[in-house]
C-alpha atoms as a PDB file:
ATOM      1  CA  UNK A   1    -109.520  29.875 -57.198  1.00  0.00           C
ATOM      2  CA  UNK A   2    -110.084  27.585 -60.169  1.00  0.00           C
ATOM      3  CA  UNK A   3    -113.135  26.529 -58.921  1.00  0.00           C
ATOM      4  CA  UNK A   4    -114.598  30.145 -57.705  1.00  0.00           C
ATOM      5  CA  UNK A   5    -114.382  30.981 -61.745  1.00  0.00           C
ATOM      6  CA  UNK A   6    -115.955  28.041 -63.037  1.00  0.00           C
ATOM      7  CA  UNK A   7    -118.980  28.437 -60.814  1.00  0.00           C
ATOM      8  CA  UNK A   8    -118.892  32.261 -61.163  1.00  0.00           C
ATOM      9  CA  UNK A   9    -118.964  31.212 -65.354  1.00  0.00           C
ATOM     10  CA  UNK A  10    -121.672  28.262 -64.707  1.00  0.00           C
ATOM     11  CA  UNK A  11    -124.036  30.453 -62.762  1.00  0.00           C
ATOM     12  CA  UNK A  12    -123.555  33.459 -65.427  1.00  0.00           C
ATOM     13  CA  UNK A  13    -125.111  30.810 -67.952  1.00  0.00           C
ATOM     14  CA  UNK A  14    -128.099  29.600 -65.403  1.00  0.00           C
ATOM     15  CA  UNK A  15    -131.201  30.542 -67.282  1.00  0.00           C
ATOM     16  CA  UNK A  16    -132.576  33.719 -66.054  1.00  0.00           C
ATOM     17  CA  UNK A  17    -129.351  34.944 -64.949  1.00  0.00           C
ATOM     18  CA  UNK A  18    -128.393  36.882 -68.196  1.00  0.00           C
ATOM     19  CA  UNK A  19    -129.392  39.938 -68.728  1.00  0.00           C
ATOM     20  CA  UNK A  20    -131.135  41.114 -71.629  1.00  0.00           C
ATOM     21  CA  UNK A  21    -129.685  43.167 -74.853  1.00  0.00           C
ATOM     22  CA  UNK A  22    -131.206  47.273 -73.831  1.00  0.00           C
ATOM     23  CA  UNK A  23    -134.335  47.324 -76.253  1.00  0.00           C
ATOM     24  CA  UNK A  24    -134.815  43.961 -77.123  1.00  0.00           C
ATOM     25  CA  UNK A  25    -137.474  42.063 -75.365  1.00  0.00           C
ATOM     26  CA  UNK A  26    -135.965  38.250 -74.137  1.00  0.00           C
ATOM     27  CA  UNK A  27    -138.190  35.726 -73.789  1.00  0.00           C
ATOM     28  CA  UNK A  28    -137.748  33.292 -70.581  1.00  0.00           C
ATOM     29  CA  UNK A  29    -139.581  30.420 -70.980  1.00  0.00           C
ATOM     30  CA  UNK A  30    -141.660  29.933 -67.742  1.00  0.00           C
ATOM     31  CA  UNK A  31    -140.177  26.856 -66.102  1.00  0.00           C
ATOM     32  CA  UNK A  32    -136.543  26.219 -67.661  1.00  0.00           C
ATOM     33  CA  UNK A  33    -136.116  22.492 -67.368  1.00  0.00           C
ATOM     34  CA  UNK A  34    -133.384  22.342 -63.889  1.00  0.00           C
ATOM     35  CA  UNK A  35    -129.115  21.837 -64.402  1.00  0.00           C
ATOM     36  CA  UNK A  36    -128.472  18.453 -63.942  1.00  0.00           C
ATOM     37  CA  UNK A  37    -125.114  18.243 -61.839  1.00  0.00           C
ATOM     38  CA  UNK A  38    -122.940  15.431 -60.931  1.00  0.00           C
ATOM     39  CA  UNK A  39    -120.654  15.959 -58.350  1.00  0.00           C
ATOM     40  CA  UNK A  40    -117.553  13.691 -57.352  1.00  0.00           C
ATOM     41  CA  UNK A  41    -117.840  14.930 -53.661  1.00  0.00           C
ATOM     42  CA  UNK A  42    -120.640  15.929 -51.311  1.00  0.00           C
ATOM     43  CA  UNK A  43    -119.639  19.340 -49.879  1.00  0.00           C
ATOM     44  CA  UNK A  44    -119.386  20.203 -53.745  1.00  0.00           C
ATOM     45  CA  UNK A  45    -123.119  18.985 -53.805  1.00  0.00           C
ATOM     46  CA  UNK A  46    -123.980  20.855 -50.305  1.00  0.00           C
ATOM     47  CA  UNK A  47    -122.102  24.448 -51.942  1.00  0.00           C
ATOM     48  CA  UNK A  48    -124.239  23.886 -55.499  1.00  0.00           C
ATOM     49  CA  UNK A  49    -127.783  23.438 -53.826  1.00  0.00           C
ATOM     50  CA  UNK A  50    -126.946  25.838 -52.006  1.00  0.00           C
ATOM     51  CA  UNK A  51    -126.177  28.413 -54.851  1.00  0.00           C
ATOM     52  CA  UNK A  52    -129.011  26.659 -57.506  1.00  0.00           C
ATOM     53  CA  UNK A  53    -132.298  25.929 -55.268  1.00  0.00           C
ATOM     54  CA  UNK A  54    -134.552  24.488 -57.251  1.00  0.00           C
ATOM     55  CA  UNK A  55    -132.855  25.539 -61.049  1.00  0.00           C
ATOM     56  CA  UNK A  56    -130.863  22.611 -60.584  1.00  0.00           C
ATOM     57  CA  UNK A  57    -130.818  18.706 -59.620  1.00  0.00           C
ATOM     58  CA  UNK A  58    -127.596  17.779 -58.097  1.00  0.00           C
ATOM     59  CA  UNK A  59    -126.157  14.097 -57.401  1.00  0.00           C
ATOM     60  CA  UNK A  60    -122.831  13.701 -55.420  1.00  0.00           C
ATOM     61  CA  UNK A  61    -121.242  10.171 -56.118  1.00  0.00           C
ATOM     62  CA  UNK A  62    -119.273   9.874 -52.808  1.00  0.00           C
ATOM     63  CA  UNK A  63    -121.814   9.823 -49.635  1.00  0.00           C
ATOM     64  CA  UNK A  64    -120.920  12.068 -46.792  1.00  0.00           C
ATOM     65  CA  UNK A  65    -120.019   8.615 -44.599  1.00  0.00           C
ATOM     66  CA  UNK A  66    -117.624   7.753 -47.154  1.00  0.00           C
ATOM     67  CA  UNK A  67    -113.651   8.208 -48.329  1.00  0.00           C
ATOM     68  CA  UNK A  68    -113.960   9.473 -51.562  1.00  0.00           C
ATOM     69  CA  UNK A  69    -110.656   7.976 -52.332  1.00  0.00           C
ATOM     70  CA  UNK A  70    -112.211   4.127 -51.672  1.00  0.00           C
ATOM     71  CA  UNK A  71    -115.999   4.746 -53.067  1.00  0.00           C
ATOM     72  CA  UNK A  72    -116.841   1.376 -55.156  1.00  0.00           C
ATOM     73  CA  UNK A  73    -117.678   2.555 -58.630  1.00  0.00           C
ATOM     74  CA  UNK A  74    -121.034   1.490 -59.741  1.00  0.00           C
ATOM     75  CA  UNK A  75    -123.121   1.767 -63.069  1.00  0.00           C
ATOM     76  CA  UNK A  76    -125.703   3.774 -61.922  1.00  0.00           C
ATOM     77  CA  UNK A  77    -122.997   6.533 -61.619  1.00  0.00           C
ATOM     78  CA  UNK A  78    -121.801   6.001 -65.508  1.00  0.00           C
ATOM     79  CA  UNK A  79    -125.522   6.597 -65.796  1.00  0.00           C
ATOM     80  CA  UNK A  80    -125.739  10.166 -63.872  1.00  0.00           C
ATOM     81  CA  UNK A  81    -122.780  11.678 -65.637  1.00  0.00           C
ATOM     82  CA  UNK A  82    -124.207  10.454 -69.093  1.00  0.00           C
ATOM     83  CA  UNK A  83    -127.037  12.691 -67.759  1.00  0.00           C
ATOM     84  CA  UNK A  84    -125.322  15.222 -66.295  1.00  0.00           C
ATOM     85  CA  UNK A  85    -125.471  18.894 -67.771  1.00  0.00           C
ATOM     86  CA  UNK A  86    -122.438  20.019 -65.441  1.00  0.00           C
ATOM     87  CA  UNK A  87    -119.470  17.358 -63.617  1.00  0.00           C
ATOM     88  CA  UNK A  88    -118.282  19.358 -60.960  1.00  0.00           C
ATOM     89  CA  UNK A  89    -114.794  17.628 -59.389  1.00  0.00           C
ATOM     90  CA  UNK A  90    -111.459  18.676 -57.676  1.00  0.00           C
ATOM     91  CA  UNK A  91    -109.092  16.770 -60.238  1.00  0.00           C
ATOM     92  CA  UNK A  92    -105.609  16.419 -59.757  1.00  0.00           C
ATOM     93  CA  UNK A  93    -107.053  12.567 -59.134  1.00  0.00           C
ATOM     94  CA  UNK A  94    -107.681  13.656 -55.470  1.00  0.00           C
ATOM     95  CA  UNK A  95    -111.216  11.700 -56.200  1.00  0.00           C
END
């Protein structure tokens, strides 16, 4: 449930998504720059590029092959979520 409102408030803020004021002319620039999303799970991955296409870039830190519960932390990942526009994960520290 949690997470069906957080995407249903994420995608409301997508660019493009909101709809304009009646009378008032809203510029959308041409090519928004893409979401950046780090995800702690693939299938969370899978569901976003699913939903985003091509607004957004989307980097799961677990690989499908793996147990998220035993993935070896590396730097590169401190790297993504210093990047990252959204961190999308189950918590509870189920990760």
């Amino acid at each position: 449930m949690r997470l069906r409102s957080i995407l249903t408030f994420w995608a409301a803020t997508l660019p493009g998504t909101a709809a304009a004021s009646p009378g008032s002319a809203a510029a959308v620039p041409a090519s928004p720059a893409p979401v950046r999303v780090v995800t702690t799970l693939p299938v969370y991955a899978s569901i976003l590029r699913e939903i985003g296409g091509d607004q957004l870039v989307v980097f799961a830190i677990a690989d499908p092959h793996e147990d998220a519960h035993f993935v070896r932390p590396k730097p590169s990942f401190a790297a993504e979520l210093r990047r990252a526009d959204v961190f999308v994960t189950t918590g509870l520290d189920l990760e």
